[in-house]
C-alpha atoms as a PDB file:
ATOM      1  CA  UNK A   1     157.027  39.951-127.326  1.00  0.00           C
ATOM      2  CA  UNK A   2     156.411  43.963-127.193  1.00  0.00           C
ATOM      3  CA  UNK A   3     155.921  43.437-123.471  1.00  0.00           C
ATOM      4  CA  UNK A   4     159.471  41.400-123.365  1.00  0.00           C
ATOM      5  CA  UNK A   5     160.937  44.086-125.184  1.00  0.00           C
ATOM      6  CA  UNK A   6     160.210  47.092-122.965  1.00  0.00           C
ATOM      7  CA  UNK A   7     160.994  44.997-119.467  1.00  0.00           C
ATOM      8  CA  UNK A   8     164.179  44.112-121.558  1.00  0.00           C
ATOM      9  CA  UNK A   9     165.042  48.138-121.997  1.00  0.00           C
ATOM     10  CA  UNK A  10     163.350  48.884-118.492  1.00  0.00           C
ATOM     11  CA  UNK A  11     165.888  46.579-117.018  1.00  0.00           C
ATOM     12  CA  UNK A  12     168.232  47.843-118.740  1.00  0.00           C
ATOM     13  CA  UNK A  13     167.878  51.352-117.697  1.00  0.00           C
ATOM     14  CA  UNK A  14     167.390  50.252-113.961  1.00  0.00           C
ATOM     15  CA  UNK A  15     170.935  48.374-113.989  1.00  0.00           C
ATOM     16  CA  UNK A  16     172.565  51.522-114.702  1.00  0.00           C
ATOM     17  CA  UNK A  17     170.963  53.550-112.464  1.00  0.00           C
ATOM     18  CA  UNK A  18     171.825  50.906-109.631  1.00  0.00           C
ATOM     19  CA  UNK A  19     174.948  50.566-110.843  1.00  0.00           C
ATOM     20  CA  UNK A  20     175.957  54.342-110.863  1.00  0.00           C
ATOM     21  CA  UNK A  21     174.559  54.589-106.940  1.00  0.00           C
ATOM     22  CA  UNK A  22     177.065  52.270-106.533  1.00  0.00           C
ATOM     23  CA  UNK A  23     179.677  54.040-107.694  1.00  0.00           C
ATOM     24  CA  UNK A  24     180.957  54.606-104.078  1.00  0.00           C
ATOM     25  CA  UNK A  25     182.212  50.486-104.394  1.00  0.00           C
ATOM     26  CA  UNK A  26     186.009  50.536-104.377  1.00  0.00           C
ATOM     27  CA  UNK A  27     187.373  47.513-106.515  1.00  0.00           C
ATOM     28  CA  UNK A  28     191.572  46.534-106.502  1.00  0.00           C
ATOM     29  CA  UNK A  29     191.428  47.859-110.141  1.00  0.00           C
ATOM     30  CA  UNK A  30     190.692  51.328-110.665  1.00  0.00           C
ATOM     31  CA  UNK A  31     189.077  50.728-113.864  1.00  0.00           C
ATOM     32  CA  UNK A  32     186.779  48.589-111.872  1.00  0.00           C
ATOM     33  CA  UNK A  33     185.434  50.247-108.954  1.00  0.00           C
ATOM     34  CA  UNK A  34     182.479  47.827-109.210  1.00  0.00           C
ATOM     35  CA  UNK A  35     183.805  44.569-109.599  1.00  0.00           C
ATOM     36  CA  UNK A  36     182.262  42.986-106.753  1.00  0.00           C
ATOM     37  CA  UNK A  37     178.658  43.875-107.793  1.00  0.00           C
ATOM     38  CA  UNK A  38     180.314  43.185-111.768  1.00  0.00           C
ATOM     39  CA  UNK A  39     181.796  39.730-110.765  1.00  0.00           C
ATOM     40  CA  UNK A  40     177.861  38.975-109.355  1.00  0.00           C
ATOM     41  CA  UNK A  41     176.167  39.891-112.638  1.00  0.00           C
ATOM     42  CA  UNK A  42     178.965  37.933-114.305  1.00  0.00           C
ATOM     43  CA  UNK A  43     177.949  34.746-112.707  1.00  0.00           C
ATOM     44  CA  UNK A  44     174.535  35.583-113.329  1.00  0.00           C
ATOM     45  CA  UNK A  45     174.864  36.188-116.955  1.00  0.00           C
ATOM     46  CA  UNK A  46     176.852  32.271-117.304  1.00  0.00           C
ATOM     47  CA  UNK A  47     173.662  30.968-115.566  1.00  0.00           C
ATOM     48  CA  UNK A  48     172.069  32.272-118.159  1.00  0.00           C
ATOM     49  CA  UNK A  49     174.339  31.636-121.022  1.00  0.00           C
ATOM     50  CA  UNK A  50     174.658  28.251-120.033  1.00  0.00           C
ATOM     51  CA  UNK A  51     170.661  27.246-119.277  1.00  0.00           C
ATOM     52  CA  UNK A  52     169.373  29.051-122.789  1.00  0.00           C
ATOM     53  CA  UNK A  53     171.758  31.306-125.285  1.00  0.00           C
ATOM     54  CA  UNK A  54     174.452  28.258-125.389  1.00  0.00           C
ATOM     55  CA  UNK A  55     172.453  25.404-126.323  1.00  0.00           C
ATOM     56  CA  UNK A  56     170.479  27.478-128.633  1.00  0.00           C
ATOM     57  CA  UNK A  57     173.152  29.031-130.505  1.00  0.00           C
ATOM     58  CA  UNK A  58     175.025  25.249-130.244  1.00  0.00           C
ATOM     59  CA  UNK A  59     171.842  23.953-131.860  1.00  0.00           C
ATOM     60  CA  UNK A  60     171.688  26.756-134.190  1.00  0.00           C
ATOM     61  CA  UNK A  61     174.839  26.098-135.547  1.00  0.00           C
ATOM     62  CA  UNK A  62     173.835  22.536-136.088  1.00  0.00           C
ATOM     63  CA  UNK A  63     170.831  22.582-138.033  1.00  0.00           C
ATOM     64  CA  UNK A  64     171.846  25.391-140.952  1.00  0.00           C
ATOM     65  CA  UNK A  65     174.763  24.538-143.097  1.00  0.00           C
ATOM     66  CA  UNK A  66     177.452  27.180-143.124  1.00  0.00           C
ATOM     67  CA  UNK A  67     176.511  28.633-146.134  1.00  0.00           C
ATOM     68  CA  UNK A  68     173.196  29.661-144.254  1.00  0.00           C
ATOM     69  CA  UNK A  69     174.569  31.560-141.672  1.00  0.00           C
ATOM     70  CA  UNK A  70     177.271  32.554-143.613  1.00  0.00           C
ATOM     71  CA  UNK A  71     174.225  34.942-145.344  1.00  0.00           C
ATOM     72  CA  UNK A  72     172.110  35.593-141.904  1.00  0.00           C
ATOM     73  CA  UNK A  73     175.846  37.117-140.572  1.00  0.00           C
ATOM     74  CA  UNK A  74     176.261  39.394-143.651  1.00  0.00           C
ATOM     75  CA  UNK A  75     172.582  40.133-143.830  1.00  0.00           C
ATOM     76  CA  UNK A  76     172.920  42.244-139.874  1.00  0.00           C
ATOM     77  CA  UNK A  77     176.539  43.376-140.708  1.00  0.00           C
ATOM     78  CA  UNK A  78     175.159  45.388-143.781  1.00  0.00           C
ATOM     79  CA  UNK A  79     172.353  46.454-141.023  1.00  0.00           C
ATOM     80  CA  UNK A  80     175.407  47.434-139.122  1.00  0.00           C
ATOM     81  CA  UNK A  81     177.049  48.989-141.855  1.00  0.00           C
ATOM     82  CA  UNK A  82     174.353  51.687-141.508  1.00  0.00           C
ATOM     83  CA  UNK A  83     174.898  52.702-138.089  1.00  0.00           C
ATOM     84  CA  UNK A  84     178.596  53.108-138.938  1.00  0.00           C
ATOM     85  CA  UNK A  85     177.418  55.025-141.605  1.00  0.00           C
ATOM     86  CA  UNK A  86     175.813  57.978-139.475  1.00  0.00           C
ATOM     87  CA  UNK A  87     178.755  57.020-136.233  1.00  0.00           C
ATOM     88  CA  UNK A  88     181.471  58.200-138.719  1.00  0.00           C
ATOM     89  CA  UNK A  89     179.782  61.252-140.276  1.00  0.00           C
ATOM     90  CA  UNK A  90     179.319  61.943-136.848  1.00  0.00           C
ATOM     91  CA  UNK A  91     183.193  61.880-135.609  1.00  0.00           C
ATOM     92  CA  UNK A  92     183.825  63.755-138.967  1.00  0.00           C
ATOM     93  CA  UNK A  93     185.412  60.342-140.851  1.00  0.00           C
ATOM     94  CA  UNK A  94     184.350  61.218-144.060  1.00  0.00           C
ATOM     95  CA  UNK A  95     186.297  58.472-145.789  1.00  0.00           C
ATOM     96  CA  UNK A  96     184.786  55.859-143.675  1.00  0.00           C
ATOM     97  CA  UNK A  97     181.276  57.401-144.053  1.00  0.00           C
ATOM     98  CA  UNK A  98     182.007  57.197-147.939  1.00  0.00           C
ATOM     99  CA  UNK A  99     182.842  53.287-147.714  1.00  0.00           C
ATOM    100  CA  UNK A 100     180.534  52.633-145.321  1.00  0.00           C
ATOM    101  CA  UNK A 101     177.851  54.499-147.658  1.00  0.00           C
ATOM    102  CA  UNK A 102     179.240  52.523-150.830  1.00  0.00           C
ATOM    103  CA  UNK A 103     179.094  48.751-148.749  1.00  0.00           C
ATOM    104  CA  UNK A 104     175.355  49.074-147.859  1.00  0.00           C
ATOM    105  CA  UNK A 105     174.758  50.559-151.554  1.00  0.00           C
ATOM    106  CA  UNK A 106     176.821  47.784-153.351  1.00  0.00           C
ATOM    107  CA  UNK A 107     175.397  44.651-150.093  1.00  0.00           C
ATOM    108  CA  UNK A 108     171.637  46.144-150.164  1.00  0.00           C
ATOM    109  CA  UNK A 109     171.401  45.656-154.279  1.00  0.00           C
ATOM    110  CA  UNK A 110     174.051  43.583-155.556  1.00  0.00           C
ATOM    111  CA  UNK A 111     174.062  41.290-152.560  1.00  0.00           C
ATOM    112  CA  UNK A 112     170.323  40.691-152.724  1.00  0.00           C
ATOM    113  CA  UNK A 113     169.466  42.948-149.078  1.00  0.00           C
ATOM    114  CA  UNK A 114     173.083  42.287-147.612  1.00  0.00           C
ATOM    115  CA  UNK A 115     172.936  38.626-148.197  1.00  0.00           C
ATOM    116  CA  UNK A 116     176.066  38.511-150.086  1.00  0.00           C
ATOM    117  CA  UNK A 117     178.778  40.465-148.625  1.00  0.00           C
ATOM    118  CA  UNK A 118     180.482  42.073-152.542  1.00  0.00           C
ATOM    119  CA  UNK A 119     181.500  45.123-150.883  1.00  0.00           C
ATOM    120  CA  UNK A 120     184.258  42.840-149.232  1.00  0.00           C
ATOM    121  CA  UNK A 121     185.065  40.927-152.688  1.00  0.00           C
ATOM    122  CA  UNK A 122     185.969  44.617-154.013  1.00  0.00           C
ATOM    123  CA  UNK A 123     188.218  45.447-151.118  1.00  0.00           C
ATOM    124  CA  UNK A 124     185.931  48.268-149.644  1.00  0.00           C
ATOM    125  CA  UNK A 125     186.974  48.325-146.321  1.00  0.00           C
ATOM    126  CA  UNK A 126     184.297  47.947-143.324  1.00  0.00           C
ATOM    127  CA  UNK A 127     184.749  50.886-140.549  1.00  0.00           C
ATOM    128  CA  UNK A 128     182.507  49.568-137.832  1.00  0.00           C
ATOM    129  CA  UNK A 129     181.875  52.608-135.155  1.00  0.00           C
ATOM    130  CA  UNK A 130     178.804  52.932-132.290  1.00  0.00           C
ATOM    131  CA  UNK A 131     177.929  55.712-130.653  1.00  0.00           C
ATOM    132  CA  UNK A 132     179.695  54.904-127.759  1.00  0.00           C
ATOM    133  CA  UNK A 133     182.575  55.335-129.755  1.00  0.00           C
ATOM    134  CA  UNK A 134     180.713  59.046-131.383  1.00  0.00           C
ATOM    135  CA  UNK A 135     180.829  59.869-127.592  1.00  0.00           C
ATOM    136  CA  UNK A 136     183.857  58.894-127.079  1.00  0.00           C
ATOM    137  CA  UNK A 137     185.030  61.010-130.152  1.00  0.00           C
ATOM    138  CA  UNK A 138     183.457  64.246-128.520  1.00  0.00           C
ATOM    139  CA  UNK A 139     184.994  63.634-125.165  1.00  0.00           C
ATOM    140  CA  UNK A 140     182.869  61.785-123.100  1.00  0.00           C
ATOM    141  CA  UNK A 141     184.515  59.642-120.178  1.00  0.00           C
ATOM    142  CA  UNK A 142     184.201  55.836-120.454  1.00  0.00           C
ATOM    143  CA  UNK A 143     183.235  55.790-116.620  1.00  0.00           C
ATOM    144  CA  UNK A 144     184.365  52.372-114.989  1.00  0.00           C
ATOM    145  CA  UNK A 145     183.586  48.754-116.305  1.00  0.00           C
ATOM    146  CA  UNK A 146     180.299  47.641-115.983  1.00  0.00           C
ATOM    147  CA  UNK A 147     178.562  44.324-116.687  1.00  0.00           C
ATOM    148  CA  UNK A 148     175.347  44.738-118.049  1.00  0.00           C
ATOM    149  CA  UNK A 149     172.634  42.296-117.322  1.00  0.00           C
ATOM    150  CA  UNK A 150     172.332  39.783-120.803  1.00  0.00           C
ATOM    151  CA  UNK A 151     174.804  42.195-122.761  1.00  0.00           C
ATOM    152  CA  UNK A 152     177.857  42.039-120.348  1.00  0.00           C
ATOM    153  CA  UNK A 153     181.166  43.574-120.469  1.00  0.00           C
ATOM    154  CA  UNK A 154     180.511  47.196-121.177  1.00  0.00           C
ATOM    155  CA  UNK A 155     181.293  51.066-119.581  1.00  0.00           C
ATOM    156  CA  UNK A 156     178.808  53.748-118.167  1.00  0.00           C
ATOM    157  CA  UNK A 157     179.619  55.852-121.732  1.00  0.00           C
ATOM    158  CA  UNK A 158     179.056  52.472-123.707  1.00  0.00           C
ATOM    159  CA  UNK A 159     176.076  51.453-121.507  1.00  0.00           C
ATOM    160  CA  UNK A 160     174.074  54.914-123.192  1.00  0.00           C
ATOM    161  CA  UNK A 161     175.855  54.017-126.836  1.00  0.00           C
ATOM    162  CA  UNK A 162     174.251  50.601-126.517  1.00  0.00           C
ATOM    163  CA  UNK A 163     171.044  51.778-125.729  1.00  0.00           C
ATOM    164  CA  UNK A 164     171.365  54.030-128.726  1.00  0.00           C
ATOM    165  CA  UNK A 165     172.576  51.673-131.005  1.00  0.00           C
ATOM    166  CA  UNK A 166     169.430  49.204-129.931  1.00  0.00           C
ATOM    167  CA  UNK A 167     167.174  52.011-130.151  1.00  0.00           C
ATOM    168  CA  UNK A 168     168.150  53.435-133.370  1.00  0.00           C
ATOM    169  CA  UNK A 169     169.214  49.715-134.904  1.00  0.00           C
ATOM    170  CA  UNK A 170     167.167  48.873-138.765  1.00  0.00           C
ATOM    171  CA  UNK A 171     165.619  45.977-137.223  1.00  0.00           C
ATOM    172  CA  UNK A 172     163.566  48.254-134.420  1.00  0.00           C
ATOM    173  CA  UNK A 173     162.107  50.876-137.587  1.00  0.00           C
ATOM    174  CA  UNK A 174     159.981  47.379-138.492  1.00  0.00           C
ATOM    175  CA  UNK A 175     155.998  48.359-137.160  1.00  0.00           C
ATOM    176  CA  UNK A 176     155.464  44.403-137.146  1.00  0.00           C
ATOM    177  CA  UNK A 177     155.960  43.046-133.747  1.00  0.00           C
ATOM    178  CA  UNK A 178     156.436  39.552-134.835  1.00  0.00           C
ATOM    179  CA  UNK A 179     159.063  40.214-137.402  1.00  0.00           C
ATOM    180  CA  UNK A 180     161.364  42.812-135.265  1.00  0.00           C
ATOM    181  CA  UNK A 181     161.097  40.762-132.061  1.00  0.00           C
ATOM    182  CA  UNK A 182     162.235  37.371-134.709  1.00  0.00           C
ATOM    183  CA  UNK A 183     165.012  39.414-136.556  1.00  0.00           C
ATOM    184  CA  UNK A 184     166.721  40.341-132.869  1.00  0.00           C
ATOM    185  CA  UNK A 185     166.652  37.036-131.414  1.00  0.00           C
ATOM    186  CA  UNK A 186     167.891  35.379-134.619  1.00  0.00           C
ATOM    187  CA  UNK A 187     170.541  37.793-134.664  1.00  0.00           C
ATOM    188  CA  UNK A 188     171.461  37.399-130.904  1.00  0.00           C
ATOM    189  CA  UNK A 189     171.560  33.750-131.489  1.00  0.00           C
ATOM    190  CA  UNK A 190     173.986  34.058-134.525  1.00  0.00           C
ATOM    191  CA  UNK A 191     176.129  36.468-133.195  1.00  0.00           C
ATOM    192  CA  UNK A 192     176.382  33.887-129.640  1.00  0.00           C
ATOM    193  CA  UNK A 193     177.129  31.141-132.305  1.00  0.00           C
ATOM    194  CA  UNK A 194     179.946  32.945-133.542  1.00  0.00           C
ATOM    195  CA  UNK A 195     181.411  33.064-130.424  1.00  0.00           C
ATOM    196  CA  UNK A 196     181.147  29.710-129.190  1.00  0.00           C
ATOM    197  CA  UNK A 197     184.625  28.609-129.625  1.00  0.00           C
ATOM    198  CA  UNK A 198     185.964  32.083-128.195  1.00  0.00           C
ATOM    199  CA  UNK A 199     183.885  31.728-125.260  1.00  0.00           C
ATOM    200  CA  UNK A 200     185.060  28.301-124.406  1.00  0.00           C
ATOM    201  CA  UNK A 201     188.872  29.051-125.299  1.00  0.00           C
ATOM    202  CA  UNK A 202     188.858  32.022-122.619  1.00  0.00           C
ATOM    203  CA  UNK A 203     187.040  29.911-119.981  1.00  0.00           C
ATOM    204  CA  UNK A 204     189.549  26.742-120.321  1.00  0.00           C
ATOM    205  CA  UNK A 205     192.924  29.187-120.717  1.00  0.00           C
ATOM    206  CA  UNK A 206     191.986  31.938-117.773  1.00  0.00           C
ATOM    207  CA  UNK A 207     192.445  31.595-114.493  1.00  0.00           C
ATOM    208  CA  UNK A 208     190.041  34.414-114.041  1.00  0.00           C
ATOM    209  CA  UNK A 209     187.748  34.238-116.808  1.00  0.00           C
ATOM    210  CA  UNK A 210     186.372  37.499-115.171  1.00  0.00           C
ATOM    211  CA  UNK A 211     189.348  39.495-115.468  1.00  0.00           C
ATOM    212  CA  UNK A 212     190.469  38.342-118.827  1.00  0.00           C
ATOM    213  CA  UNK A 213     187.397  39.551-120.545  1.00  0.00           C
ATOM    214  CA  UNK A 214     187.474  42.799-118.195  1.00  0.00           C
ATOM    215  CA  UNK A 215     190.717  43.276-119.496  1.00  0.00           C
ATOM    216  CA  UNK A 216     190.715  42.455-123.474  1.00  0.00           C
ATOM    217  CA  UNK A 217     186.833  44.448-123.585  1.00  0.00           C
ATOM    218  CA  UNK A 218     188.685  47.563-122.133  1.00  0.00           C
ATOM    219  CA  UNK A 219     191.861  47.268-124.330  1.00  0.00           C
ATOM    220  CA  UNK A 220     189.391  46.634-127.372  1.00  0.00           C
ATOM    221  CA  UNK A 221     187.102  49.418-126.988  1.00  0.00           C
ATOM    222  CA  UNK A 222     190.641  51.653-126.493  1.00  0.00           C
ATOM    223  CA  UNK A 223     191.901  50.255-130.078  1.00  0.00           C
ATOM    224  CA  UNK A 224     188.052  50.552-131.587  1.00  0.00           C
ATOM    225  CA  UNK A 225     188.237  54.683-130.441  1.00  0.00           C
ATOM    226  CA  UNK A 226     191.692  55.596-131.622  1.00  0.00           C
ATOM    227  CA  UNK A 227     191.163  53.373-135.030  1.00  0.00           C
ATOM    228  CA  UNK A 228     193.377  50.455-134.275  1.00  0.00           C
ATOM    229  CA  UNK A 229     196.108  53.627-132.915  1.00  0.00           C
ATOM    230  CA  UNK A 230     195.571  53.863-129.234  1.00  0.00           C
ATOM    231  CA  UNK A 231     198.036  56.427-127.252  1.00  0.00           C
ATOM    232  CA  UNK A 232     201.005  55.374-124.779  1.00  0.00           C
ATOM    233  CA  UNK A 233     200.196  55.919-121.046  1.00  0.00           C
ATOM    234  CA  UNK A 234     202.447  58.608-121.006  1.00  0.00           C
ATOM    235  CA  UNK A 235     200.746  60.420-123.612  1.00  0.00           C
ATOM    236  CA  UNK A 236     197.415  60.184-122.191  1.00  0.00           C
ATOM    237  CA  UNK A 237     196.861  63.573-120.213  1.00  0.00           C
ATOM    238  CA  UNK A 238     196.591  62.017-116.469  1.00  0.00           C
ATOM    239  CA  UNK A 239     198.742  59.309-116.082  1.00  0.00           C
ATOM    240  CA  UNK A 240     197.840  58.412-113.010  1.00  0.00           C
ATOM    241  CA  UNK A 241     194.488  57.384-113.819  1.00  0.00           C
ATOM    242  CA  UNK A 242     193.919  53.458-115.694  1.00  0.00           C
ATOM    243  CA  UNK A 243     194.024  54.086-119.345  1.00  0.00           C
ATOM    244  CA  UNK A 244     190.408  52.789-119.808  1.00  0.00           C
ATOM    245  CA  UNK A 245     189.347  55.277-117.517  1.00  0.00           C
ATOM    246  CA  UNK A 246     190.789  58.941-119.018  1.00  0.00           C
ATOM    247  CA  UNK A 247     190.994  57.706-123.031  1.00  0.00           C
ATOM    248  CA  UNK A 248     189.314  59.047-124.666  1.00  0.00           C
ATOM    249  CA  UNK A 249     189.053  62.472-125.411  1.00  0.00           C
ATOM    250  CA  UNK A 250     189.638  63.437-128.868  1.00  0.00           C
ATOM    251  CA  UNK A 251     191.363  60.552-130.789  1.00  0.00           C
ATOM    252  CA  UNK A 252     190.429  62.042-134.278  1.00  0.00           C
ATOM    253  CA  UNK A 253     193.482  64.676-132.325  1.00  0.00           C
ATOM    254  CA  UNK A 254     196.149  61.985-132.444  1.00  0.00           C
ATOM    255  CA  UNK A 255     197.480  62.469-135.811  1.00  0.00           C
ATOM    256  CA  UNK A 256     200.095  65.459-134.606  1.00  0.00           C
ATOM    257  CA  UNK A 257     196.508  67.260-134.757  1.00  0.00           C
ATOM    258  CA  UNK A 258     195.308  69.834-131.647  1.00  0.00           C
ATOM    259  CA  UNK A 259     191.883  69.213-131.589  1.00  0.00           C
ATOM    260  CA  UNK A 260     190.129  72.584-130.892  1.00  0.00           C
ATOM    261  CA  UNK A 261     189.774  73.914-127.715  1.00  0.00           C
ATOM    262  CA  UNK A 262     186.362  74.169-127.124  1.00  0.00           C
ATOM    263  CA  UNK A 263     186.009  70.087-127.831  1.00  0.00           C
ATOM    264  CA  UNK A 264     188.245  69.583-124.866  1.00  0.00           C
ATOM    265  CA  UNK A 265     186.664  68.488-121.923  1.00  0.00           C
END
């Protein structure tokens, strides 16, 4: 499973490397220069959903009652609640830091390692952030849409966050092979689960499945960087240019704030 693992990230790596000596590719969106090399790793990432990560999330889903998974989905958010943890300190959100802090104090004891989810039950907010959204922060172009091999929709700048997050994620500190390799594909397979009905919605209401999830990733990553507060096109600073494509630079700024100069790109 080691072995799996490192071809996994080796792949990884390689996609982006082929896919920024591609960036030459002109696309009819300009957030996409890449879509026809995208639209083939699409088609190759249904093949796969549909031969292996479907039925076993379907079949997941089947077998454990709700109340299982309920506590195998809280158990990797409080994970995730650590990452968001350092991502806000990070893009100086200090009062996110502090709830995210006080949700993987309160989950880790009270909720028995994060099964339980209390931190919720006493309104503490959850402030997920990655570092693609740390780079973001620091004003680091997105880059055009890319679809990653297995992890799909994503951008050059969120391509390197992912890697990051994967690298630095709670599950990969474990020095046991068998139980790191079992904690990431049980929590591939729940997260997939969660997502069956979304996945299916979005292939039976698009015309263009492709360009649908193209669209709502980009818009979603904009609203995940500015904190649910994204900008109007005309007060992004070049207009001209697909909003995906210039945002962001410094949304902690946005708040009638001038970030300081030497953080602007």
């Amino acid at each position: 499973m080691r072995v799996w693992l490192r071809l996994r990230i080796g792949f990884f790596i390689f996609a982006l490397l082929v896919l920024q000596g591609c960036a030459s590719l002109k696309g009819p969106d300009p957030s996409d220069p890449l879509e026809p090399l995208n639209r083939k790793v699409t088609a190759f990432n249904d093949v796969a959903d549909d031969v292996v990560l479907r039925p076993v999330a379907v079949l997941y889903g089947q077998v454990l009652p709700v109340v299982v998974r309920k506590g195998i989905g809280n158990f990797f958010s409080n994970q995730s609640d650590v990452m968001s943890f350092f991502n806000s300190l990070a893009q100086l959100k200090l009062e996110a830091a502090a709830k995210n802090a006080m949700r993987v104090g309160i989950n880790t004891t009270m909720g028995l390692g994060g099964i339980i989810d209390w931190a919720t039950e006493f309104k503490i907010d959850k402030h997920k952030e990655d570092f693609g959204q740390t780079m973001a922060f620091w004003g680091v172009s997105s880059g055009p849409y890319v679809v990653l091999p297995f992890f799909g929709p994503s951008t050059i700048r969120d391509s390197f966050g992912l890697y990051v997050d994967v690298k630095t994620d709670v599950n990969q500190q474990f020095k046991d092979n068998a139980v790191r390799n079992t904690l990431t594909l049980l929590r591939l397979t729940d997260k997939r689960e969660r997502y069956l009905t979304l996945s299916d919605a979005v292939k039976q209401a698009s015309l263009d499945p492709y360009t649908f999830t193209r669209d709502a990733y980009l818009q979603k990553r904009l609203n995940d960087i500015y904190d649910g507060n994204p900008p109007m096109m005309e007060d992004l600073e070049d207009p001209d240019q697909a909003t995906p494509m210039v945002a962001p630079n410094q949304p902690g700024a946005r708040a009638n704030q001038e970030p300081p100069k030497a953080f602007k790109p």
